[in-house]
N, C-alpha and C. Protein backbone atom coordinates (compact mmCIF):
# COMPACT_ATOMS: atom_id res chain seq x y z
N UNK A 1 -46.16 -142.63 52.57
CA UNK A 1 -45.59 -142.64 51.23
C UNK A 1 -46.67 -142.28 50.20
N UNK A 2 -47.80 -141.68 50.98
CA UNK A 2 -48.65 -141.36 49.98
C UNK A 2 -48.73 -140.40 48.84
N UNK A 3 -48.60 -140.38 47.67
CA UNK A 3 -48.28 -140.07 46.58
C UNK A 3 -46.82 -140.29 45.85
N UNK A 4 -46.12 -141.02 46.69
CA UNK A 4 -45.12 -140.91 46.23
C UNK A 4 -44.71 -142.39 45.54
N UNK A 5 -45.40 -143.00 45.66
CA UNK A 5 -45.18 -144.47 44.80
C UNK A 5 -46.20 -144.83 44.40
N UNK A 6 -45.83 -145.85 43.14
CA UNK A 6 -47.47 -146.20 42.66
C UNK A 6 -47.60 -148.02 42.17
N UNK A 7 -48.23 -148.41 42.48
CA UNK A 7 -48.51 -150.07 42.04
C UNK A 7 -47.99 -150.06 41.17
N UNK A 8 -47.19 -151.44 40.47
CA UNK A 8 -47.10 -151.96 39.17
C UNK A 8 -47.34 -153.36 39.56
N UNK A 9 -47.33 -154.30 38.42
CA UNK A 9 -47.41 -155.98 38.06
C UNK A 9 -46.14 -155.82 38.67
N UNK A 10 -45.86 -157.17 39.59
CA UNK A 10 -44.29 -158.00 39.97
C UNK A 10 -44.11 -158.42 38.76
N UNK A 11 -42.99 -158.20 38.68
CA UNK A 11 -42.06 -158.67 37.47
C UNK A 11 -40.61 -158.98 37.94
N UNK A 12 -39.93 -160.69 37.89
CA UNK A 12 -38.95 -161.16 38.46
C UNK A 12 -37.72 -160.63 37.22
N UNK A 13 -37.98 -160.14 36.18
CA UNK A 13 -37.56 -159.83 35.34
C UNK A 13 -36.88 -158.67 35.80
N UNK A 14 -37.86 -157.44 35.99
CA UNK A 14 -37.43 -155.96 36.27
C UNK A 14 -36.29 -156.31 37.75
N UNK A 15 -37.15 -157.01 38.78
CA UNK A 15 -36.22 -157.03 39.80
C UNK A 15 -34.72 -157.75 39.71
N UNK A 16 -34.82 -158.59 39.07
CA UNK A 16 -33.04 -159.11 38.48
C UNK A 16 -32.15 -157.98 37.97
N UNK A 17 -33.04 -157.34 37.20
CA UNK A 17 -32.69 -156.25 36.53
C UNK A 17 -32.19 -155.49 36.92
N UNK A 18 -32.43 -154.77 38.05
CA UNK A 18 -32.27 -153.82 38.69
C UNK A 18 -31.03 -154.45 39.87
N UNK A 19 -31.02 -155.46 40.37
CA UNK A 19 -30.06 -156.28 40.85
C UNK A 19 -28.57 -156.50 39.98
N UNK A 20 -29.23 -156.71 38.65
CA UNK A 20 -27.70 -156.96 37.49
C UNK A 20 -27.32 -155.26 37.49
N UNK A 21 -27.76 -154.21 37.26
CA UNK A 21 -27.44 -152.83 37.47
C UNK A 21 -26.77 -152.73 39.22
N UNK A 22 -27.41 -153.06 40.22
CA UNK A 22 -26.56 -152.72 41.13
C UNK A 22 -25.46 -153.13 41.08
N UNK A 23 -25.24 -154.42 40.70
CA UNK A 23 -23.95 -155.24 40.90
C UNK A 23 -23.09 -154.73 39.53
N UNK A 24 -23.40 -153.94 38.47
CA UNK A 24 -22.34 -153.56 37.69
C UNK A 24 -22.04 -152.24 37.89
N UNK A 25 -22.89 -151.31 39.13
CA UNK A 25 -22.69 -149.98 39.61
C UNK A 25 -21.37 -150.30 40.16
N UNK A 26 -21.67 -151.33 41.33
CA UNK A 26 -20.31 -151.85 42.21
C UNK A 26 -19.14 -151.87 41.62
N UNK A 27 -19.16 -152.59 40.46
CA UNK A 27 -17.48 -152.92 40.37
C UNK A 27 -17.54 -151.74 39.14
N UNK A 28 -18.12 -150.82 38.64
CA UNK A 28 -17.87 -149.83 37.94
C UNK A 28 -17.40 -148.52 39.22
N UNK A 29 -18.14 -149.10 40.50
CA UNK A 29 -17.65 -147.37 41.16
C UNK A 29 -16.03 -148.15 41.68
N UNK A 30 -15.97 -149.25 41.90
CA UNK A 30 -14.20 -149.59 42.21
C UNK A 30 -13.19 -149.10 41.46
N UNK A 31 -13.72 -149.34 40.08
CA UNK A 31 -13.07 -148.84 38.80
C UNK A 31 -12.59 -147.85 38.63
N UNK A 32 -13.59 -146.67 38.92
CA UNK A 32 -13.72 -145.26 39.02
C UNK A 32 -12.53 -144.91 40.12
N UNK A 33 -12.37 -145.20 41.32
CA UNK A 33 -12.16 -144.85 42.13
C UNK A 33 -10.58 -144.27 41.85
N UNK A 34 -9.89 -144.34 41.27
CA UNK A 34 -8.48 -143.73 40.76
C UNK A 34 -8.39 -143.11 39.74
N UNK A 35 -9.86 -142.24 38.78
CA UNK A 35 -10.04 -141.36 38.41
C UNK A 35 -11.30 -140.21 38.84
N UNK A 36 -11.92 -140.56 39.84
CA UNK A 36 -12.88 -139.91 40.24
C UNK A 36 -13.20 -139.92 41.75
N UNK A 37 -12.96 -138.99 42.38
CA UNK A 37 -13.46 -139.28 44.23
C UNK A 37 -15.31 -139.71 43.65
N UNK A 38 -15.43 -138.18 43.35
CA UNK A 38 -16.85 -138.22 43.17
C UNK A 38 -17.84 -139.30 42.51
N UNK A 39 -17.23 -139.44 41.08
CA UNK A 39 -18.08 -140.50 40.63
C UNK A 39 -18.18 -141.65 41.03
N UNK A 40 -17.15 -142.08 41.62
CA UNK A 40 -17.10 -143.21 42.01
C UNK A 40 -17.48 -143.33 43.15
N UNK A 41 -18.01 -141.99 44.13
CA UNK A 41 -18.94 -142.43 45.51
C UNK A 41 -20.24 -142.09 44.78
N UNK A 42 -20.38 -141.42 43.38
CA UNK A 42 -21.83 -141.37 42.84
C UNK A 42 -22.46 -143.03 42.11
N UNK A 43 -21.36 -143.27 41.76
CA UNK A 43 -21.94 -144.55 41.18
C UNK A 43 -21.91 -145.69 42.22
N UNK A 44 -21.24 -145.22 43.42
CA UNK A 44 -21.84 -146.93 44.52
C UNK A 44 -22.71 -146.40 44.67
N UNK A 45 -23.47 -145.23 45.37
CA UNK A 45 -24.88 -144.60 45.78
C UNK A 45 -26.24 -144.82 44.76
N UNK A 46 -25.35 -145.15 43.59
CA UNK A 46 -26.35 -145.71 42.33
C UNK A 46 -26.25 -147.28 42.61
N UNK A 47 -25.56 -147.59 42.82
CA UNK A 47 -25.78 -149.41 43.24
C UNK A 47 -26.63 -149.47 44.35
N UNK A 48 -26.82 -148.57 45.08
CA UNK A 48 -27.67 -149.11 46.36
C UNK A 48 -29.28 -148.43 45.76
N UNK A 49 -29.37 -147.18 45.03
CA UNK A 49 -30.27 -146.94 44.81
C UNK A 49 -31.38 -147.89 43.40
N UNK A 50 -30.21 -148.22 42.65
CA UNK A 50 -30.87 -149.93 41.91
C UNK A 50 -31.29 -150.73 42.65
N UNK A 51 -30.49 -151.12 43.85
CA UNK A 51 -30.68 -152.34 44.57
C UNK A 51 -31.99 -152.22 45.28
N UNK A 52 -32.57 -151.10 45.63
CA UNK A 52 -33.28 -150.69 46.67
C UNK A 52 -34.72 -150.62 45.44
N UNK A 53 -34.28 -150.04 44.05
CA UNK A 53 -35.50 -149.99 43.51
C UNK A 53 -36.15 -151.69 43.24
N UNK A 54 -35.18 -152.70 43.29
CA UNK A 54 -35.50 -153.85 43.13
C UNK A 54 -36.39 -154.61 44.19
N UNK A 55 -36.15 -153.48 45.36
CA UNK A 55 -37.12 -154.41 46.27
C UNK A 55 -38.34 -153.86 46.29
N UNK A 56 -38.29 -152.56 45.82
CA UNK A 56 -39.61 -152.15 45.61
C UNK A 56 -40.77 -152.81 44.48
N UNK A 57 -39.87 -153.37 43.34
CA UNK A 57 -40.47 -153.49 42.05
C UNK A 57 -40.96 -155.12 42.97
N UNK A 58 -39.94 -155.68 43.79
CA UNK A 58 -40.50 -157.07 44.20
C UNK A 58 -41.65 -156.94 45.16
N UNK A 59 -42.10 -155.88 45.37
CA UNK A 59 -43.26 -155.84 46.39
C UNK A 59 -44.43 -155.26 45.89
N UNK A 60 -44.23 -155.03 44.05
CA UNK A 60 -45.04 -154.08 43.43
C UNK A 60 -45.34 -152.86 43.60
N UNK A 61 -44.09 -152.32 43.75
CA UNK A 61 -44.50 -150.74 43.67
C UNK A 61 -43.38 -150.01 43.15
N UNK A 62 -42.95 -148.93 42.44
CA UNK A 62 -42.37 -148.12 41.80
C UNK A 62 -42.36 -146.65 42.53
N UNK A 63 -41.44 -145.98 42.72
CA UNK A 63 -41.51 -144.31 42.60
C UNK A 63 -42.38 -143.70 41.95
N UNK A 64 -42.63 -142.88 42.09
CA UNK A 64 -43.70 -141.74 41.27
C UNK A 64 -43.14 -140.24 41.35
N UNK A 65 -43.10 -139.83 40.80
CA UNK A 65 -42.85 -138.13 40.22
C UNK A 65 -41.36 -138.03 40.80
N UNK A 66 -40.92 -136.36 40.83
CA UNK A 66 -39.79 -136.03 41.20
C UNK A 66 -38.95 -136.48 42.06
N UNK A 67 -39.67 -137.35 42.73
CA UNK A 67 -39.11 -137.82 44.50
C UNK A 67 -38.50 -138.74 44.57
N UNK A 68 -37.95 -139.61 43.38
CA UNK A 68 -37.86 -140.71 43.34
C UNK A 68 -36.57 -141.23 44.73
N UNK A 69 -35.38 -140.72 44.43
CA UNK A 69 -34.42 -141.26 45.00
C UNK A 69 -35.06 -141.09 47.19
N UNK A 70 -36.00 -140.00 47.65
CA UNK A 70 -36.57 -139.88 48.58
C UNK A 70 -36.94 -141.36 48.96
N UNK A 71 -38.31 -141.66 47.55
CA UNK A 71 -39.11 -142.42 47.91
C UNK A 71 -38.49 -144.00 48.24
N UNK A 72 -37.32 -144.31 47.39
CA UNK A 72 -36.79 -145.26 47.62
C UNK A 72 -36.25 -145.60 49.22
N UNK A 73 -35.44 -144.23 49.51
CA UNK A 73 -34.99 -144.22 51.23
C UNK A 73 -36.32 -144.80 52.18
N UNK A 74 -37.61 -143.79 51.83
CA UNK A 74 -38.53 -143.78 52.85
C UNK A 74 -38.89 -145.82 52.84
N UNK A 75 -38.80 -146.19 51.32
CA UNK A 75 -39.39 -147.29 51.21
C UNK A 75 -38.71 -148.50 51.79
N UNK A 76 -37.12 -148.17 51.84
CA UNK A 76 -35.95 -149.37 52.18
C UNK A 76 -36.54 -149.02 54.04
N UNK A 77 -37.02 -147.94 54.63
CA UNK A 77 -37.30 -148.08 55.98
C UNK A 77 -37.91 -148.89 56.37
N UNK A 78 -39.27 -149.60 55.79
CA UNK A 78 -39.55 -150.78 55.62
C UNK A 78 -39.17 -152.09 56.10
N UNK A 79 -37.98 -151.77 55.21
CA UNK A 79 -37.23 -153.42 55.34
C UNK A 79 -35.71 -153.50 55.66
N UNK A 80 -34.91 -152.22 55.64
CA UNK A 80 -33.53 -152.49 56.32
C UNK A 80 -33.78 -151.42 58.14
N UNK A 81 -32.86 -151.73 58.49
CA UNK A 81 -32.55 -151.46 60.15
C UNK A 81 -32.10 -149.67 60.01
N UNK A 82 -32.83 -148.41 61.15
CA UNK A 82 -32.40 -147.45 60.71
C UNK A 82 -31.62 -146.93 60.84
N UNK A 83 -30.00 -147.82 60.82
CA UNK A 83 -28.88 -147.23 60.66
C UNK A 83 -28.47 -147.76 59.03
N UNK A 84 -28.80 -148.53 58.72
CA UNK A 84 -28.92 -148.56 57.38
C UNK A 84 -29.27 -148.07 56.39
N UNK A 85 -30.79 -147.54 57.00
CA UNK A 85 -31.26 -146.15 56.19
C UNK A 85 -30.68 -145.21 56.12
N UNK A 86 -30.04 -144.68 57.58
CA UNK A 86 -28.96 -143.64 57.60
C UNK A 86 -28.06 -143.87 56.45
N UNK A 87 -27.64 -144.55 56.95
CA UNK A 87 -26.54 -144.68 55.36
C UNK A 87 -26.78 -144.16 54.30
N UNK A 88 -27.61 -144.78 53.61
CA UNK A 88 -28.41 -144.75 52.51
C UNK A 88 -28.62 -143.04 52.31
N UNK A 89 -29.07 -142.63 53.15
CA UNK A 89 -29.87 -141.44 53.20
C UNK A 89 -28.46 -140.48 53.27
N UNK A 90 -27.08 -140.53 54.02
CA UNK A 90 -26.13 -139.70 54.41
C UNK A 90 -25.90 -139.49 52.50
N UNK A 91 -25.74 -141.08 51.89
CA UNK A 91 -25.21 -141.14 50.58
C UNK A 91 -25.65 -140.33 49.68
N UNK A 92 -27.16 -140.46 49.85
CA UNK A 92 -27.66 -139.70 49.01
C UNK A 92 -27.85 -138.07 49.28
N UNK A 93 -27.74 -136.98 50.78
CA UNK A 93 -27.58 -136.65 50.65
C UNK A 93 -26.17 -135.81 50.46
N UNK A 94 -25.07 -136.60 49.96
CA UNK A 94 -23.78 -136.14 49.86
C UNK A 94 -23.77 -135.92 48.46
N UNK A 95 -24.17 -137.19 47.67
CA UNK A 95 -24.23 -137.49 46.55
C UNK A 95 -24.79 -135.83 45.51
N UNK A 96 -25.90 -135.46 46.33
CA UNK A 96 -26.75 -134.49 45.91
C UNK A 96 -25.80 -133.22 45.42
N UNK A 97 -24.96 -132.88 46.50
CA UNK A 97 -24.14 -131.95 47.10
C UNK A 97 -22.89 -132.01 45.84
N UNK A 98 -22.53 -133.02 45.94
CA UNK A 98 -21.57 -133.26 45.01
C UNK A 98 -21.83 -132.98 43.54
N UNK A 99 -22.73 -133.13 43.61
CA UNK A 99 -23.16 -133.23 41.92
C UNK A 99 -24.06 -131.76 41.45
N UNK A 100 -24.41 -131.20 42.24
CA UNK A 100 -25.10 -130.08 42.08
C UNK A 100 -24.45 -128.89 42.68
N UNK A 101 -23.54 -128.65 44.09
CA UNK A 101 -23.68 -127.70 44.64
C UNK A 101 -21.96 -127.21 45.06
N UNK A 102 -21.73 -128.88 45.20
CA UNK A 102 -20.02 -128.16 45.62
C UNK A 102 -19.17 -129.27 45.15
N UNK A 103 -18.44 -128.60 44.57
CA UNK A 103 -16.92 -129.28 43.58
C UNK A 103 -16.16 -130.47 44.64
N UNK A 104 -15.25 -131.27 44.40
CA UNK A 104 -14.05 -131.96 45.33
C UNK A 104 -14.92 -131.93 47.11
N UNK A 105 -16.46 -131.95 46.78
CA UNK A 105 -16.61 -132.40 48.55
C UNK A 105 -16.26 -133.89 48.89
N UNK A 106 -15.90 -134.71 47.98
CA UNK A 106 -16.01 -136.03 48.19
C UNK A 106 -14.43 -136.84 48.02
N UNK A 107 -14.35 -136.71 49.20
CA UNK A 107 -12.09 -137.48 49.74
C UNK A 107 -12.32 -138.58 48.97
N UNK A 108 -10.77 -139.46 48.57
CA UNK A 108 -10.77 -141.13 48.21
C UNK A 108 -11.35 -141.73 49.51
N UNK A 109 -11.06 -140.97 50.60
CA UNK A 109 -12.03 -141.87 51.60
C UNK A 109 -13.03 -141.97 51.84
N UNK A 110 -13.56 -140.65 51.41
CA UNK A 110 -15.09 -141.11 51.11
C UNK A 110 -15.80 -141.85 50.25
N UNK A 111 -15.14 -141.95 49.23
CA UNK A 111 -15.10 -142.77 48.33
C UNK A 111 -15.04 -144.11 48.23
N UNK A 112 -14.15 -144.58 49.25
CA UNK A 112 -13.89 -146.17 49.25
C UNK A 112 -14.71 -146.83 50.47
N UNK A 113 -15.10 -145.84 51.29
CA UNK A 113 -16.09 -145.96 52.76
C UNK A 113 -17.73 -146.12 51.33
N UNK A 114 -17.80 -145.45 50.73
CA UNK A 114 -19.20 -145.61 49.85
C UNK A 114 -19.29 -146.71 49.12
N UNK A 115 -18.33 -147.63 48.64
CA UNK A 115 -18.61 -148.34 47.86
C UNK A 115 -18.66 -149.57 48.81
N UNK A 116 -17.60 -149.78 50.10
CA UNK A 116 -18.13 -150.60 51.25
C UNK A 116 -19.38 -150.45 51.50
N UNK A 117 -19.75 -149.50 52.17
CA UNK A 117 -21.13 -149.64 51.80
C UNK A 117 -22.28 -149.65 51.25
N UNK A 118 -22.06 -149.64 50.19
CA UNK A 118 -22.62 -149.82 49.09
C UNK A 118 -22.25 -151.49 48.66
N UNK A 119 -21.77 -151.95 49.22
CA UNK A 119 -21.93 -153.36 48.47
C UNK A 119 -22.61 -154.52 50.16
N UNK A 120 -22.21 -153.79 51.40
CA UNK A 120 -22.79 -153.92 51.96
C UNK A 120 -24.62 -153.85 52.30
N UNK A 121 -25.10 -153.16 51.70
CA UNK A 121 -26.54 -152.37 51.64
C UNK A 121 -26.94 -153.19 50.68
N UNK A 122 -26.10 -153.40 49.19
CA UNK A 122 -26.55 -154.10 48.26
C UNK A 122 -27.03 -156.10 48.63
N UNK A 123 -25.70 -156.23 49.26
CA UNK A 123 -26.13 -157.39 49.84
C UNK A 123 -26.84 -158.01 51.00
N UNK A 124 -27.28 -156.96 51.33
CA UNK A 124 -28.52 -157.28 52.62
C UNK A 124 -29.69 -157.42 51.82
N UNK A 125 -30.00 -156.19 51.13
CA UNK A 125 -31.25 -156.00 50.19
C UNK A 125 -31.27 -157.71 48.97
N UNK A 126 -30.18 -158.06 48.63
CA UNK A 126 -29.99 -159.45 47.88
C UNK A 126 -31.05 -160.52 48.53
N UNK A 127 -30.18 -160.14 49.76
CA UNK A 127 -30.66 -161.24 50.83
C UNK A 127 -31.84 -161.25 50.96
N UNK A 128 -32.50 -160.46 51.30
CA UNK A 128 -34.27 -160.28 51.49
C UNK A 128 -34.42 -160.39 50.15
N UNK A 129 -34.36 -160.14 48.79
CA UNK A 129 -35.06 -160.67 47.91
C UNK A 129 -35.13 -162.16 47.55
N UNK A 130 -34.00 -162.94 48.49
CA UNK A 130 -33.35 -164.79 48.47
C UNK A 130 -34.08 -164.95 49.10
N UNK A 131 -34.22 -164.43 50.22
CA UNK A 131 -35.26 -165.01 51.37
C UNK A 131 -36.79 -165.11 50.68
N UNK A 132 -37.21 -163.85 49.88
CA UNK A 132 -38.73 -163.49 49.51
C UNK A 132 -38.79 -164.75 47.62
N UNK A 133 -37.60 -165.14 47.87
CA UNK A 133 -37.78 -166.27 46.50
C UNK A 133 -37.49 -165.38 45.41
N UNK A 134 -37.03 -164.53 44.78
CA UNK A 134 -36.67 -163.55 43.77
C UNK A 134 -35.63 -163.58 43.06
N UNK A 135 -34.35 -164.13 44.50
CA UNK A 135 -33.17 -164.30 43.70
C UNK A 135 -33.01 -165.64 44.45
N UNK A 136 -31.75 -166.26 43.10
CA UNK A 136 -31.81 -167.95 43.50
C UNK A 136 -30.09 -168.42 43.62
C-alpha cells in the first residue's frame, strides 16, 4: 500500500463519523431504490466505502491521492475475509461502470443484492471497530 495511504492522529470523532455516513448511505440507498437502479446500488457502495474509511481512520491512516476508493479495498484486505473483499471490490467495480461508462447496467436486482450487502459489510466492519473499543 505503499504510497497510497498516509498516517493521520486517531480520531474517535472522524471514525463515528464516517460510521453515522455509512448508516445514512444505507437507508438513503433503500429509499432510492424505486427511483433509481443505479443510485441506489451507488449509494449502498458509498455506505461500505464510509464504513471501510472508518476503519482505516481507526487504525490511523487515510487514502492518499487519486486511488482512494482502490486503497480502501486493498486496506479492508487486512481485516475482512477475501470473499468479502470480493464484494466490495465487484461493487466498486460496477459502481465505476455505471457512473462513467454504461447507462441502465444496474437491474432492481442488483440493486437490492447491493444494499444487502452493503449493510452486511457495513456491519462486520461495526463489529471490528466494537471489538477494537471505537464503537459502544
Amino acid at each position: 500500500m505503499e504510497g497510497k495511504i498516509e498516517r493521520i492522529p486517531i480520531d474517535r470523532r472522524t471514525v463515528r463519523e464516517a460510521i453515522d455516513i455509512a448508516e445514512r448511505d444505507l437507508r438513503a440507498a433503500g429509499m432510492n431504490l424505486a427511483i433509481s437502479n443505479e443510485w441506489a446500488y451507488n449509494i449502498a457502495y458509498n455506505a461500505v466505502l464510509s464504513a471501510g474509511g472508518a476503519l482505516m481512520f481507526a487504525g490511523g491512516y487515510r487514502p492518499k491521492g487519486g486511488e482512494g476508493h482502490v486503497s480502501v479495498k486493498e486496506f479492508l484486505g487486512y481485516h475482512l475475509n477475501p470473499d468479502e473483499v470480493a464484494v466490495f471490490d465487484r461493487m466498486r467495480r460496477k459502481r465505476h461502470m455505471a457512473t462513467y461508462d454504461v447507462s441502465s447496467i444496474v437491474t432492481h436486482t442488483d440493486a437490492e443484492s447491493a444494499i444487502t450487502m452493503a449493510r452486511t459489510l457495513v456491519d462486520t466492519i461495526k463489529g471490528i471497530l466494537t471489538e477494537d473499543g471505537f464503537l459502544s
